[in-house]
Protein backbone atom coordinates (compact mmCIF):
# COMPACT_ATOMS: atom_id res chain seq x y z
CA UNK A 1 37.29 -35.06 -212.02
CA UNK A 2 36.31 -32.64 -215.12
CA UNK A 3 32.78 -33.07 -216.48
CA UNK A 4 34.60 -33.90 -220.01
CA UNK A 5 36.55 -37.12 -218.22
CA UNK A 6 33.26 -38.03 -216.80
CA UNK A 7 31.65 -37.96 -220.16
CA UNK A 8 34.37 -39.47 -221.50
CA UNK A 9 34.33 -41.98 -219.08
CA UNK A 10 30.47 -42.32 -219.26
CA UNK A 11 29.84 -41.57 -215.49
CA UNK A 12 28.63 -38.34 -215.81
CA UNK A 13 25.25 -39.68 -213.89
CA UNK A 14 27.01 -39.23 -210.68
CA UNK A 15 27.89 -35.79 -210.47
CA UNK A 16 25.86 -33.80 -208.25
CA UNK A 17 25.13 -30.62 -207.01
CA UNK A 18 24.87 -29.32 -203.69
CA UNK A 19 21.25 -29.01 -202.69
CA UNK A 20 21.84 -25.43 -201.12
CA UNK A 21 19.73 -23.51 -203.39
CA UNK A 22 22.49 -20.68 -203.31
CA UNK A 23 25.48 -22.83 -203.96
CA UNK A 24 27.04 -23.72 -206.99
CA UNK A 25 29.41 -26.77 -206.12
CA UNK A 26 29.17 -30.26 -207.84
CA UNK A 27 30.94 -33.08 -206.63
CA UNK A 28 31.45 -36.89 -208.01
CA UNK A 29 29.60 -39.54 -206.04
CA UNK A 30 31.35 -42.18 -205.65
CA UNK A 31 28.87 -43.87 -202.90
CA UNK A 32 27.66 -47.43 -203.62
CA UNK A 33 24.41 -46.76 -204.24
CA UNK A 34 25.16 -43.15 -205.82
CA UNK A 35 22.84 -40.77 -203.56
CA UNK A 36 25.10 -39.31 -201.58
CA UNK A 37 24.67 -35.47 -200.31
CA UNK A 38 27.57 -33.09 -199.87
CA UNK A 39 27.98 -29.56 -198.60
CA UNK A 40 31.23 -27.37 -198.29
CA UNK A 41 31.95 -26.87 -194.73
CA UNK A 42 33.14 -23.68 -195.48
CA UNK A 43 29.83 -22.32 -197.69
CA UNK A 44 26.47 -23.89 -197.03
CA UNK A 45 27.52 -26.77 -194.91
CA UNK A 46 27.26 -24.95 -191.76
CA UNK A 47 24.45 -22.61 -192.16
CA UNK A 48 22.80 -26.61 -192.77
CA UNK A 49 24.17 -27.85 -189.53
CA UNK A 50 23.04 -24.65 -188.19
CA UNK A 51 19.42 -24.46 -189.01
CA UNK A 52 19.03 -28.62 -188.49
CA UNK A 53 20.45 -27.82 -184.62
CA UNK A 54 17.81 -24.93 -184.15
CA UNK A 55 14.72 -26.82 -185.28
CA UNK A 56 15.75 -29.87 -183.20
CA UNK A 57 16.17 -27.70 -180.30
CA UNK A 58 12.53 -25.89 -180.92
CA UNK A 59 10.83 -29.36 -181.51
């Protein structure tokens, strides 16, 4: 979806962006109550998955 259909379409509220501070991407949420949290597998997802493994493993 194109930020012009989802003004167009008047649901521009739910796109997000990822909360990496280094990435870019925005995504539509679609989730029922519209707070859902993405990250690209491929970018920031894993250094995420990463870093949330290695402070459960030092706590």
């Amino acid at each position: 979806m194109s930020a012009l259909t989802a003004t167009v379409k008047g649901t521009w509220h739910r796109l997000r962006m990822c909360p990496a501070p280094d990435c870019q991407w925005v995504f539509y949420d679609n989730s029922r109550p519209g707070r859902a949290k993405w990250r690209s597998p491929q970018l920031c997802g894993n250094r995420a998955k990463t870093q949330a493994y290695r402070r459960r493993q030092t706590t």
